[in-house]
N, C-alpha and C. Protein backbone atom coordinates (compact mmCIF):
# COMPACT_ATOMS: atom_id res chain seq x y z
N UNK A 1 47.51 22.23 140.23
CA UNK A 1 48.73 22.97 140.48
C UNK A 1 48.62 23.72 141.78
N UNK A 2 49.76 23.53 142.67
CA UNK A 2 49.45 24.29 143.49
C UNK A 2 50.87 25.41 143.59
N UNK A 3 51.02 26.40 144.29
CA UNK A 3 52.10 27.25 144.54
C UNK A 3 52.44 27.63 146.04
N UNK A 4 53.53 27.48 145.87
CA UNK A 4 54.51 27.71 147.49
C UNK A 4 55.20 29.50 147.40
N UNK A 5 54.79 30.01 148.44
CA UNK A 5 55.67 31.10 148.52
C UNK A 5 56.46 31.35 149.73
N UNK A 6 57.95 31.63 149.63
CA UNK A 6 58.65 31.52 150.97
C UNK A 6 58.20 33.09 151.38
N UNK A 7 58.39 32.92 152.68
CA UNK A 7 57.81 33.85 153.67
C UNK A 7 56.19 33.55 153.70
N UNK A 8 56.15 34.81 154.23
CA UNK A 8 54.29 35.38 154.50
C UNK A 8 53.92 36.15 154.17
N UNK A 9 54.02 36.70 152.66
CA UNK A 9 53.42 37.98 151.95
C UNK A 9 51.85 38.30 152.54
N UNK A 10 51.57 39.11 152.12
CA UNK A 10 49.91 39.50 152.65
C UNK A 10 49.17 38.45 151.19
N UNK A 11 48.09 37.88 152.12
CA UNK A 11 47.89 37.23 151.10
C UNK A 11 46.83 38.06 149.50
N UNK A 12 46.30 38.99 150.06
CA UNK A 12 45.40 39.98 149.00
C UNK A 12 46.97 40.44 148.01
N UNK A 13 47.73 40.31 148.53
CA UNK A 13 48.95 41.30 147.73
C UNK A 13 49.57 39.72 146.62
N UNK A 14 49.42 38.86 147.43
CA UNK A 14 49.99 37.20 146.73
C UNK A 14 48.65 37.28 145.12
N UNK A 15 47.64 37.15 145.85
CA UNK A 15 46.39 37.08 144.51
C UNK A 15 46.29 37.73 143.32
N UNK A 16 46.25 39.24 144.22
CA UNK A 16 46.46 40.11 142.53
C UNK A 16 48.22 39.99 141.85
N UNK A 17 48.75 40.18 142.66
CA UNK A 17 50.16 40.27 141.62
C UNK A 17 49.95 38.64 140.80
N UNK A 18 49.92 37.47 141.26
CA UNK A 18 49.68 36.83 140.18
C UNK A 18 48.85 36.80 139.00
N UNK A 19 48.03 38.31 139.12
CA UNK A 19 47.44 38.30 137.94
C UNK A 19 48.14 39.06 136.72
N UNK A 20 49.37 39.49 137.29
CA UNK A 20 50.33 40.11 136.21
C UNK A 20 50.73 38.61 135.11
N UNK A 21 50.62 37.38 136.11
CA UNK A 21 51.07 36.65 135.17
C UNK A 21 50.03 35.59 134.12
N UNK A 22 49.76 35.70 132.86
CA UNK A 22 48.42 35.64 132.22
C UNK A 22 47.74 34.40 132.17
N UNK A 23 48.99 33.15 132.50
CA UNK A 23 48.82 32.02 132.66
C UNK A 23 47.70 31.90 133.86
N UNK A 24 47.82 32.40 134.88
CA UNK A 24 46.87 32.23 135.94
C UNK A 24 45.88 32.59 135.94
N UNK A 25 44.84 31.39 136.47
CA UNK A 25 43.65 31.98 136.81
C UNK A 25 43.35 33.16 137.87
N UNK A 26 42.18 33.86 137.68
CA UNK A 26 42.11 34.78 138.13
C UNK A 26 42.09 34.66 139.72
N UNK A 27 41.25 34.25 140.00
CA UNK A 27 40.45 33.74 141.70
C UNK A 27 41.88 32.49 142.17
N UNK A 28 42.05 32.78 143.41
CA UNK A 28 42.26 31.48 143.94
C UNK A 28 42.11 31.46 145.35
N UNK A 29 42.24 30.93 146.12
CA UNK A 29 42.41 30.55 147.70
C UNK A 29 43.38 30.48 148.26
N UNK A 30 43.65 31.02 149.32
CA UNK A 30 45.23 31.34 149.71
C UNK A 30 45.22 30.52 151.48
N UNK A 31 46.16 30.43 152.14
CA UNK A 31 46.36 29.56 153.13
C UNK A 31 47.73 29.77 153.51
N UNK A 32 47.98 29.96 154.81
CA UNK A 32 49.16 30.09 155.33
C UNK A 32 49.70 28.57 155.94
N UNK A 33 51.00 27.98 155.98
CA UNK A 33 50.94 26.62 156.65
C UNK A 33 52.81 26.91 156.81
N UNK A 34 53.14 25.98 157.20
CA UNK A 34 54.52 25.99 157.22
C UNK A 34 55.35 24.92 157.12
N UNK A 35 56.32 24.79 156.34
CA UNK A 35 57.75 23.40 155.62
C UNK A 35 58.65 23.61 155.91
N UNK A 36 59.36 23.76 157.25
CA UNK A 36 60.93 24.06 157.08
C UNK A 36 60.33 25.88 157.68
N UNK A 37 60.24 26.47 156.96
CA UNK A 37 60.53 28.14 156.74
C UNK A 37 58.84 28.68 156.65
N UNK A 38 58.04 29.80 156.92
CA UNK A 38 56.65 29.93 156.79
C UNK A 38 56.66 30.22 155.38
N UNK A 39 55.61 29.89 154.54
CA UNK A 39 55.31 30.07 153.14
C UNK A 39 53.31 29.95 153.24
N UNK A 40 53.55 30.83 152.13
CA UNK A 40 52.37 30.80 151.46
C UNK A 40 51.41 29.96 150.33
N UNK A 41 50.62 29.38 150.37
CA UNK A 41 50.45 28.07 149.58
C UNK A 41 48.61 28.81 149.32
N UNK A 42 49.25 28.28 147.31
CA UNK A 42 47.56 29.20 146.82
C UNK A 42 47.22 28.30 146.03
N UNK A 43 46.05 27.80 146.06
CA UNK A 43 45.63 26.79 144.91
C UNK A 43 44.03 27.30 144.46
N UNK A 44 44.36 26.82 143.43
CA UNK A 44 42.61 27.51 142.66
C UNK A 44 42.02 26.93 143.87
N UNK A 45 40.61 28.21 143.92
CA UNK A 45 39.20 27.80 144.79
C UNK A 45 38.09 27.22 144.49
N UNK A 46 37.90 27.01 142.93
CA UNK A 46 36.84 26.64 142.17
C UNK A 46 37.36 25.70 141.29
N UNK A 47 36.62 24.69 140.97
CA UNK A 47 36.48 23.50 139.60
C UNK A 47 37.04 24.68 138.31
N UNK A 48 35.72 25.37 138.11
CA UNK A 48 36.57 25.59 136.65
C UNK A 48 37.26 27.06 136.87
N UNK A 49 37.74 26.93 138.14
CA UNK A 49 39.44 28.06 137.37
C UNK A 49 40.54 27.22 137.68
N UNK A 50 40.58 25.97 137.84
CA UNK A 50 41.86 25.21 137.69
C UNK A 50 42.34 25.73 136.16
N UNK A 51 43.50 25.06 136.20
CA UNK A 51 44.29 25.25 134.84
C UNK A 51 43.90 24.38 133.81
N UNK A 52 42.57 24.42 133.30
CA UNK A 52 42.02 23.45 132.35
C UNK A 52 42.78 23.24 131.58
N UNK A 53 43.26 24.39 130.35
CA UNK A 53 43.95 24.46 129.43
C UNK A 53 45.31 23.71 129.25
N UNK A 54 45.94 22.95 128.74
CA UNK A 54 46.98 22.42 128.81
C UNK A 54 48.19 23.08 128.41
N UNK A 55 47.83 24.26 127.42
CA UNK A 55 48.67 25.65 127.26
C UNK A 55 48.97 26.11 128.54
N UNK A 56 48.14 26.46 129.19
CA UNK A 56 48.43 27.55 130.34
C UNK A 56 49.10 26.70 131.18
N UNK A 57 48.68 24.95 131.63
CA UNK A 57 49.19 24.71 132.71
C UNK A 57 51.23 24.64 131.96
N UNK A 58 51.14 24.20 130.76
CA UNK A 58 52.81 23.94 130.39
C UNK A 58 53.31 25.44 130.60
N UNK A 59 52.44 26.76 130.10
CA UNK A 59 53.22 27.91 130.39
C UNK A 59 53.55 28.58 131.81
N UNK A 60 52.63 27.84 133.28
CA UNK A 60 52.51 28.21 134.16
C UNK A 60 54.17 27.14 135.23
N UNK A 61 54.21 25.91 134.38
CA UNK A 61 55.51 25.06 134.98
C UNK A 61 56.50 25.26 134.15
N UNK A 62 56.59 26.16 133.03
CA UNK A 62 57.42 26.05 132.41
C UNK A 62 58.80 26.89 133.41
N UNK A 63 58.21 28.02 133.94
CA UNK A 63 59.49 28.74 134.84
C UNK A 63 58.95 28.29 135.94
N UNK A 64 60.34 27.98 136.99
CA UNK A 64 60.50 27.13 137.79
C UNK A 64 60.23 28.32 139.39
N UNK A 65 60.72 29.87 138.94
CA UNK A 65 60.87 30.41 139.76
C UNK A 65 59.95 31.71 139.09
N UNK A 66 58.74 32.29 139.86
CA UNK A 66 58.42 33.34 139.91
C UNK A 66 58.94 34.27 141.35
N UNK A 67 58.44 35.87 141.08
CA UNK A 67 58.46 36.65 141.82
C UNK A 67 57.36 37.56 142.45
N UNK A 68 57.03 38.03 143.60
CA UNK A 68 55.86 38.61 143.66
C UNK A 68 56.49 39.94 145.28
N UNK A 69 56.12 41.23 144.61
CA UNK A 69 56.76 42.01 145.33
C UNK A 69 55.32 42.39 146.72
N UNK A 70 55.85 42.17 147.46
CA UNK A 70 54.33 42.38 148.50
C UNK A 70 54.11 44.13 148.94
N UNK A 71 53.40 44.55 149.48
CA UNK A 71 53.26 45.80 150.32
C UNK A 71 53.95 46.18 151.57
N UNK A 72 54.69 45.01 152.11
CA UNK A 72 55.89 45.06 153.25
C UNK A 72 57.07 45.88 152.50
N UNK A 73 57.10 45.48 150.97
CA UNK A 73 58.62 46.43 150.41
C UNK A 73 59.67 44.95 150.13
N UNK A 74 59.10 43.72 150.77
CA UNK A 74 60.02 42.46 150.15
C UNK A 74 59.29 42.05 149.11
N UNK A 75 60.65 41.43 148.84
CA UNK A 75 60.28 40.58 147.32
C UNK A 75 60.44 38.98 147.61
N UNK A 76 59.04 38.18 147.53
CA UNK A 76 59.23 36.84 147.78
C UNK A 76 59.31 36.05 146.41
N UNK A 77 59.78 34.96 146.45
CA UNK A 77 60.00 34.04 145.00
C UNK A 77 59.19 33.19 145.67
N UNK A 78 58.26 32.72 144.59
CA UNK A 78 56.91 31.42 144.74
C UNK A 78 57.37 30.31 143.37
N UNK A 79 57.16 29.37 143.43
CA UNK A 79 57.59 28.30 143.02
C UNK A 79 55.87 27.37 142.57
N UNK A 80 55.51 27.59 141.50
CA UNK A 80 54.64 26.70 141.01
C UNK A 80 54.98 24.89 141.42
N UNK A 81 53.66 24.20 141.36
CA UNK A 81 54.34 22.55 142.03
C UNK A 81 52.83 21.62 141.45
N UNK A 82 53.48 20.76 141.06
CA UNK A 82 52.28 19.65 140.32
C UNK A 82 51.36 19.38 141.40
N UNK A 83 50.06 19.90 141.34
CA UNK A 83 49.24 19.00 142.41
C UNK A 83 48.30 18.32 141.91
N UNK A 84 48.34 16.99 142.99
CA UNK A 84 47.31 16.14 142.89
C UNK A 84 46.55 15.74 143.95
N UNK A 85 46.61 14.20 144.17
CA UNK A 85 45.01 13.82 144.98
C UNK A 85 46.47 13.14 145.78
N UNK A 86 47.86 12.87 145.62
CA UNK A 86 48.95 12.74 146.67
C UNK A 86 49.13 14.01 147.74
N UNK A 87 49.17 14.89 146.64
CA UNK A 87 49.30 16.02 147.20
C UNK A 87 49.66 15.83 148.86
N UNK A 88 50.77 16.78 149.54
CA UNK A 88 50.71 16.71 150.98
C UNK A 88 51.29 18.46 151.43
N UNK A 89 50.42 18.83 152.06
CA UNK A 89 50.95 20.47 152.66
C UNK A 89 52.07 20.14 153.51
N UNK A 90 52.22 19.29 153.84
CA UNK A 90 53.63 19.14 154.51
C UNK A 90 54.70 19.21 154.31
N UNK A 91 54.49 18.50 153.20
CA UNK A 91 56.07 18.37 152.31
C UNK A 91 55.52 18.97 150.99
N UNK A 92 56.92 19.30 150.52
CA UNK A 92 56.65 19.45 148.91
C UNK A 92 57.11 18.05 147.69
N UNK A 93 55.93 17.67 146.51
CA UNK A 93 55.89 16.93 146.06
C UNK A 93 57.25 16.83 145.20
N UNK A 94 57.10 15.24 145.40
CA UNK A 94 58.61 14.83 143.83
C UNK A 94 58.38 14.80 142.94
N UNK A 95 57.37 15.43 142.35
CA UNK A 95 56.57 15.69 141.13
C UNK A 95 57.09 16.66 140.75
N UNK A 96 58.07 17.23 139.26
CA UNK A 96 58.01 18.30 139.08
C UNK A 96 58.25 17.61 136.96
N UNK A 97 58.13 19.23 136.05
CA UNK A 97 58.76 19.52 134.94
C UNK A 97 60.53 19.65 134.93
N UNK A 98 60.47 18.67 133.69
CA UNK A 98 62.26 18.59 133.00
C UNK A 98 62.14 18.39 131.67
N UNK A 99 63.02 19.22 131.07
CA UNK A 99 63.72 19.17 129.60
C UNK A 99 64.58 18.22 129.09
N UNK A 100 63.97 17.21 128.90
CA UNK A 100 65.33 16.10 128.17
C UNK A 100 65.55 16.22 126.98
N UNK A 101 66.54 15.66 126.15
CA UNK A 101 66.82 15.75 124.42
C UNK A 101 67.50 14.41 124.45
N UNK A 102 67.28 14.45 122.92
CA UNK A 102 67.93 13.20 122.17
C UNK A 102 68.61 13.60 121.28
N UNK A 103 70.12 13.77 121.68
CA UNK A 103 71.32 14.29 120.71
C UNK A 103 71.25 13.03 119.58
N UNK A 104 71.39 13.64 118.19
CA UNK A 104 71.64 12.60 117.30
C UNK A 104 70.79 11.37 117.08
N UNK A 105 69.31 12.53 117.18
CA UNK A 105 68.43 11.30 116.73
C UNK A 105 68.58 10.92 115.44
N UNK A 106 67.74 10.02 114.98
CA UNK A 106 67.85 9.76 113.51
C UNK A 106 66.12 10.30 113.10
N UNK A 107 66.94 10.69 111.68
CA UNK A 107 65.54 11.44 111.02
C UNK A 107 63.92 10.25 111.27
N UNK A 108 64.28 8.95 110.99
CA UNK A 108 63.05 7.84 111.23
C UNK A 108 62.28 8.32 112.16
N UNK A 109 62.85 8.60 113.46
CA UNK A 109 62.42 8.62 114.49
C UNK A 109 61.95 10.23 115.33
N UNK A 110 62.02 11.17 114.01
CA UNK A 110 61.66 12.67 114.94
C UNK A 110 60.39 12.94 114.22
N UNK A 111 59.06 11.99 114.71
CA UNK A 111 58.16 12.50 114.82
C UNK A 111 57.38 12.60 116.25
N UNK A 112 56.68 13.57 116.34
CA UNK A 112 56.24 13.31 117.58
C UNK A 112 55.50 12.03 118.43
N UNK A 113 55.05 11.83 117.60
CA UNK A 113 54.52 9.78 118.34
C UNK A 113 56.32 9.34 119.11
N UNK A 114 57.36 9.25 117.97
CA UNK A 114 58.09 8.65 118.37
C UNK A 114 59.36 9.11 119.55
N UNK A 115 59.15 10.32 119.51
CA UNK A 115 59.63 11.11 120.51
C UNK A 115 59.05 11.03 121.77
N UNK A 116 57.75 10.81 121.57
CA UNK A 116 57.00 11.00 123.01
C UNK A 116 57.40 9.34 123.54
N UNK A 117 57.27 8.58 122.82
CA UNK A 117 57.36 6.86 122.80
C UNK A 117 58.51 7.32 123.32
N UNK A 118 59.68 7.67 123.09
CA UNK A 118 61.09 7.51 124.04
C UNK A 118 61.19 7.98 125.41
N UNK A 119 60.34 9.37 125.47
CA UNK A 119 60.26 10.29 126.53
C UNK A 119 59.42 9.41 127.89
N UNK A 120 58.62 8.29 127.13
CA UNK A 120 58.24 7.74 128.47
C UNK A 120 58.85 6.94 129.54
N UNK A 121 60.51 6.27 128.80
CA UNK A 121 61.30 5.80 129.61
C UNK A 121 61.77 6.63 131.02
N UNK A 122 61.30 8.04 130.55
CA UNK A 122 62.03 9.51 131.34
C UNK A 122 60.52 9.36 132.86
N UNK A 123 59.62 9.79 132.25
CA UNK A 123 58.19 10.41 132.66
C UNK A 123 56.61 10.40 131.79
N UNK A 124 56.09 11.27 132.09
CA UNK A 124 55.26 11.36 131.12
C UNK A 124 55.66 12.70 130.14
N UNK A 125 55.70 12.55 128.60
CA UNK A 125 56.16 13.62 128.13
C UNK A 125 54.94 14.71 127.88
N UNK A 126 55.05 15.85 127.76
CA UNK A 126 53.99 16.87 127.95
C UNK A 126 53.98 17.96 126.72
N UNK A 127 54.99 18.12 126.17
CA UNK A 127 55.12 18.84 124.86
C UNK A 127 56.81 19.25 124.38
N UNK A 128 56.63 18.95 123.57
CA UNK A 128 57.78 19.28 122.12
C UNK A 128 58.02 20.83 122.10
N UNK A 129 59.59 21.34 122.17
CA UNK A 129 60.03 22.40 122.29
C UNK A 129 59.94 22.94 120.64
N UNK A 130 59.78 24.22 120.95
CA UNK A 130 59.48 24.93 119.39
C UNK A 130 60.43 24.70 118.06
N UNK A 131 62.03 24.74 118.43
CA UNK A 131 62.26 23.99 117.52
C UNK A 131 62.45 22.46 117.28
N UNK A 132 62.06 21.52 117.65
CA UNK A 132 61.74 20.33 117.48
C UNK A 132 60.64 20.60 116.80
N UNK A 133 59.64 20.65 116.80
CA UNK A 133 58.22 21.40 116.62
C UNK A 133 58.56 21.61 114.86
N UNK A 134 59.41 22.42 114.69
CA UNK A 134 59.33 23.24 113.57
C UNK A 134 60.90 22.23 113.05
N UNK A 135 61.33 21.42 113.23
CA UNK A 135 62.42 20.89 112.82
C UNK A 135 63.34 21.90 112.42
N UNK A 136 63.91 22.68 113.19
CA UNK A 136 64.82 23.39 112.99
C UNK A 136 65.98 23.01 113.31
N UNK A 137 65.86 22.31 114.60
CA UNK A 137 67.60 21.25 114.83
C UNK A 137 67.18 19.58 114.76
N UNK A 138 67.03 19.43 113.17
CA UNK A 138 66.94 17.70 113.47
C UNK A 138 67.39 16.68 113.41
N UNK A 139 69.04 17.52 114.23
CA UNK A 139 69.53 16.09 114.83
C UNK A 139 69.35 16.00 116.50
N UNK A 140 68.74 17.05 116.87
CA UNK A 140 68.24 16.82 118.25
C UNK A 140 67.25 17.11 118.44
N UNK A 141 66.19 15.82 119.25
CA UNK A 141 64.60 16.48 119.78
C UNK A 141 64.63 16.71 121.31
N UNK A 142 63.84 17.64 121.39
CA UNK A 142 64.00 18.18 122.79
C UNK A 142 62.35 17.85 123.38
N UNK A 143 62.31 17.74 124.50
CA UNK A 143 60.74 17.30 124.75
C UNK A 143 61.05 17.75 126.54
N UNK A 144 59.34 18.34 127.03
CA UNK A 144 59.31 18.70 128.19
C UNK A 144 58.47 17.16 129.04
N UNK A 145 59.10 16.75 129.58
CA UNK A 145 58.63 15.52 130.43
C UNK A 145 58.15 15.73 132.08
N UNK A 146 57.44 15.21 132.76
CA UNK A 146 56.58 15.35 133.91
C UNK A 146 57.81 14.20 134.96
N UNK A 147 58.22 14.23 135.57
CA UNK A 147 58.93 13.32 136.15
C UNK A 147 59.00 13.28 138.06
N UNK A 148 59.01 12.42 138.27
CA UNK A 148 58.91 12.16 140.03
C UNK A 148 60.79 11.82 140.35
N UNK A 149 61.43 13.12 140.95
CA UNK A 149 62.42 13.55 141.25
C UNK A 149 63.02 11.66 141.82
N UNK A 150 61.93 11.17 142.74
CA UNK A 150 62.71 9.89 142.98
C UNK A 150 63.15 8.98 142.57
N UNK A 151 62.85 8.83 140.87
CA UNK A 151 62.98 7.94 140.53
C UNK A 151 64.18 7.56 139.52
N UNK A 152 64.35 6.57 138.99
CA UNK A 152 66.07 6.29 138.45
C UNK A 152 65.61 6.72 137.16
N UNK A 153 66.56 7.92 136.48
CA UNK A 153 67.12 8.31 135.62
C UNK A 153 67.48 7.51 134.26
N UNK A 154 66.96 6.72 133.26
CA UNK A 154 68.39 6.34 132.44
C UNK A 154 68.96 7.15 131.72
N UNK A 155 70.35 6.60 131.22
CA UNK A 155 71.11 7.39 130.24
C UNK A 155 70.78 7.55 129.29
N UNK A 156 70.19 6.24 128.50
CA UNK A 156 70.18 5.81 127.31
C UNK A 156 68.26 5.45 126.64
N UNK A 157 67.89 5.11 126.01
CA UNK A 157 66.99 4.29 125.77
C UNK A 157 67.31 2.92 124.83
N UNK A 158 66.63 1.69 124.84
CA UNK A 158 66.67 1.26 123.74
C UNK A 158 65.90 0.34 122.49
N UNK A 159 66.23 0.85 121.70
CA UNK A 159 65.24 0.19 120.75
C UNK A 159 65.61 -1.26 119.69
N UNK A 160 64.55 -2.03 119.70
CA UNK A 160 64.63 -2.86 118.87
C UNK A 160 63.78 -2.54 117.63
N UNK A 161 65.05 -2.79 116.16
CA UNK A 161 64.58 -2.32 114.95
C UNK A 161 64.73 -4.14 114.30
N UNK A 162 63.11 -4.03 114.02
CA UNK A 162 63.18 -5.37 113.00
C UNK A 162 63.56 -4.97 111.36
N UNK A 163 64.31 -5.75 110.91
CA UNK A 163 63.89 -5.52 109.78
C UNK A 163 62.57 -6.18 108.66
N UNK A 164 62.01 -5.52 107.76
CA UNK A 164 60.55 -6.27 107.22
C UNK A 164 60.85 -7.32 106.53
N UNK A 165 61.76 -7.18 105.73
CA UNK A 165 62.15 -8.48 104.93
C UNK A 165 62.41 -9.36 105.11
N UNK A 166 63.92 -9.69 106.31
CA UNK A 166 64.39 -10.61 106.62
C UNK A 166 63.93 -10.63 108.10
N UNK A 167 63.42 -10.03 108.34
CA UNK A 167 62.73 -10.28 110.03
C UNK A 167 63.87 -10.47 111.27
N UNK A 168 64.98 -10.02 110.23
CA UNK A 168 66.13 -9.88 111.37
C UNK A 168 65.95 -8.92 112.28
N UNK A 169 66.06 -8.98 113.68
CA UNK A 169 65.73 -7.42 114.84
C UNK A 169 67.49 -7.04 115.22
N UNK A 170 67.37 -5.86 115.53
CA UNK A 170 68.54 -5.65 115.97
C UNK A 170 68.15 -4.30 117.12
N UNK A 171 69.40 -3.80 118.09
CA UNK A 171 69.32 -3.10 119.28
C UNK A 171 69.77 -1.88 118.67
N UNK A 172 69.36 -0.85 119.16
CA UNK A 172 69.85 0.18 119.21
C UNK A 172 69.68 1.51 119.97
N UNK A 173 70.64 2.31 120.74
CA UNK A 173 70.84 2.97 122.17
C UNK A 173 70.65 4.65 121.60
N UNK A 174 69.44 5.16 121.88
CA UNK A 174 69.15 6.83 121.87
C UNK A 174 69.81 7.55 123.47
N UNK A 175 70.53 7.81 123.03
CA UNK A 175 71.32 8.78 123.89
C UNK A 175 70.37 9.73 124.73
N UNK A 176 69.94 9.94 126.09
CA UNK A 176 69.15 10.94 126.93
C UNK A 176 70.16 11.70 127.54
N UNK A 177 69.65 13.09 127.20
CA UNK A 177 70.15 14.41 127.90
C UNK A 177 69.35 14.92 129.05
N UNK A 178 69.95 15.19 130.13
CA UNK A 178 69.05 15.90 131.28
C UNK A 178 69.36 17.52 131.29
N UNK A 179 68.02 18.32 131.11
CA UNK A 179 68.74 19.60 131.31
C UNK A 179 67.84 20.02 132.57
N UNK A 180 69.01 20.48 133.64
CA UNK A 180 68.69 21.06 134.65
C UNK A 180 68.04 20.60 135.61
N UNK A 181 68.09 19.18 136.08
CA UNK A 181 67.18 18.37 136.74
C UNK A 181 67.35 18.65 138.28
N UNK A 182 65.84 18.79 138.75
CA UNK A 182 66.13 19.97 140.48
C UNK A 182 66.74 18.35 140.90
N UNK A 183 66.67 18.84 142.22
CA UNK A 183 67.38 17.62 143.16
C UNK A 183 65.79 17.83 144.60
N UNK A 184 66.02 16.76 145.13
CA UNK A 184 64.83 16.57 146.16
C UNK A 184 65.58 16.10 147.44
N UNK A 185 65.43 16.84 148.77
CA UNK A 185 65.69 16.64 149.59
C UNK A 185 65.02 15.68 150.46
N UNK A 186 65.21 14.12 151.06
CA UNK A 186 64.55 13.15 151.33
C UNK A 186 64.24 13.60 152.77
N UNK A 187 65.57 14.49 153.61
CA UNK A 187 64.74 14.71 155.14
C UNK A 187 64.40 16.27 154.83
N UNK A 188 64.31 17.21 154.31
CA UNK A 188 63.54 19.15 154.36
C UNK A 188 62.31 18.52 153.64
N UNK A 189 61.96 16.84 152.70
CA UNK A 189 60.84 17.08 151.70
C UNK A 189 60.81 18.47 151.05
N UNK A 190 61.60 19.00 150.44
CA UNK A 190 61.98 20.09 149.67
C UNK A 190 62.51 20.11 148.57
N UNK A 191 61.58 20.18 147.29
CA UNK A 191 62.70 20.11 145.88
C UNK A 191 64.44 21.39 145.97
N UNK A 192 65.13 21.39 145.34
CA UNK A 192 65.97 22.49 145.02
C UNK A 192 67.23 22.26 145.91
N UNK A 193 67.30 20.96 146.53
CA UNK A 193 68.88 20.53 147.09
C UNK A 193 69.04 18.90 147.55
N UNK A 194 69.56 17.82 147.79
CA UNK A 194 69.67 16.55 147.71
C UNK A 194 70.47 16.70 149.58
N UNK A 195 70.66 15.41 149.92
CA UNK A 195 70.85 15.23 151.23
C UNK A 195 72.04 15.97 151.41
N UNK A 196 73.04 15.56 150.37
CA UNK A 196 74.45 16.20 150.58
C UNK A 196 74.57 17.57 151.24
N UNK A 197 73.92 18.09 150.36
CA UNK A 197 73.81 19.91 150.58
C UNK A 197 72.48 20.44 151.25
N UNK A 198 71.90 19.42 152.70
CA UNK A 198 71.51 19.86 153.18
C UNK A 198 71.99 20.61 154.62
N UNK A 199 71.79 21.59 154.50
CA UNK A 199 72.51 22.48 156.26
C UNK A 199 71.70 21.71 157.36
N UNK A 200 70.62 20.93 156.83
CA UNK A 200 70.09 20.35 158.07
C UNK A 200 70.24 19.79 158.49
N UNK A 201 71.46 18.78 157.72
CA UNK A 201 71.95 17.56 157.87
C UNK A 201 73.55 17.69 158.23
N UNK A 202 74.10 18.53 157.73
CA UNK A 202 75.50 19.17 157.42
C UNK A 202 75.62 20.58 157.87
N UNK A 203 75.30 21.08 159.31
CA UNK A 203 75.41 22.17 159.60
C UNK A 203 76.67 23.31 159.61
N UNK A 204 77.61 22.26 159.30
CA UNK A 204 78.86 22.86 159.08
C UNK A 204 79.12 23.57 157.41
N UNK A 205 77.90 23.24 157.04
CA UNK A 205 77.73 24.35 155.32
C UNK A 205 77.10 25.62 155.60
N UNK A 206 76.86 26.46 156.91
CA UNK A 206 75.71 27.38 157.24
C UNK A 206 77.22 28.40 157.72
N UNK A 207 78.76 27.76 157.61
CA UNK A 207 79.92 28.60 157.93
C UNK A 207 79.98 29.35 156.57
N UNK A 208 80.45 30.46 156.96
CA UNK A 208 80.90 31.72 156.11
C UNK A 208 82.49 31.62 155.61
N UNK A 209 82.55 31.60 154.45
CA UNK A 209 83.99 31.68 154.14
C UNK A 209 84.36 33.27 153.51
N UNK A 210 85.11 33.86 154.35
CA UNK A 210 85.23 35.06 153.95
C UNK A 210 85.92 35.27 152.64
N UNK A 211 85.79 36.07 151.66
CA UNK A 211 86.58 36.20 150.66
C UNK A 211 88.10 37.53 150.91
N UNK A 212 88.64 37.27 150.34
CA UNK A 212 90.25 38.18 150.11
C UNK A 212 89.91 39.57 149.36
């Protein structure tokens, strides 16, 4: 995992305030570089204070946006980001966490094997939301999936159900919900806006429309 912070907080002031948040390891390594805008980029310094735990790393991507108030008197927002051995300081990765559901599953099918089995059409799935978990809404499972922003979306999934007896198969379409899926900018390499709504591309979106 690595983390982006816009601006240039001090970096001693970046280290400890993330220790307000419990998910993080304690120690990390900090580095100044720049994407577009100067930011701050901190990734563990050691083997074992990565995010071993698979708790901590789902509680550390689960919010998309932290805050960290520096000793200047600003307040910068840092953005947790999947890292790997792609990894590039240049750009930011199309790697991120999304919440999909399956409105109107059928009871057969809300166990977790078979939930995760659907979720891979999405990404890789990473864990089952608490009430799924606890079947509290089970006509919908909700599941947190790992997904690469570039890639095609489906609507639907589908399954073939044999039957045992007569060995007849037949089709059938699980409905996919996207909640909140960022968007990835192909020329900033920047998750959190798509080409359309880039000012870099469309400088005529950087005009002010006054209000009445």
């Amino acid at each position: 995992m690595a983390i982006l912070a816009t601006g240039q907080p001090n970096l001693e002031a970046g280290q400890s305030q993330l220790l307000h948040y419990d998910a993080f390891p304690p120690l990390y390594s900090c580095s100044r570089l720049k994407i577009g805008t100067p930011r701050l980029l901190i990734v563990p310094s050691l083997p074992n204070e990565r995010l071993e735990l698979q708790e901590d790393f789902i509680n550390v991507m689960t919010k998309n946006i932290y805050y960290l108030l520096a000793k200047d008197g600003y307040s910068y927002t840092i953005k947790p980001l999947i890292y790997d051995a792609k990894f590039k300081v240049e750009e930011e990765t199309t790697l991120t966490m999304a919440w999909i559901s399956f409105p109107n599953l059928k009871p057969t099918f809300f166990v977790k094997e078979s939930i995760f089995s659907l979720a891979t059409a999405v990404g890789k799935p990473i864990h089952l939301d608490m009430a799924t978990t606890n079947k509290r809404q089970p006509s919908c499972a909700r599941v947190k999936v790992q997904v690469d922003l570039l890639a095609n979306f489906p609507k639907f999934v589908e399954i073939e159900i044999v039957n045992e007896d007569t060995k007849e198969s037949r089709i059938e379409r699980v409905k996919i919900h996207y909640d909140m899926l960022p968007r990835y900018c192909l020329h900033c390499k920047v998750q959190g806006h798509a080409e359309e709504e880039c000012r870099s591309i469309h400088p005529e979106l950087h005009q002010y429309v006054a209000r009445d």
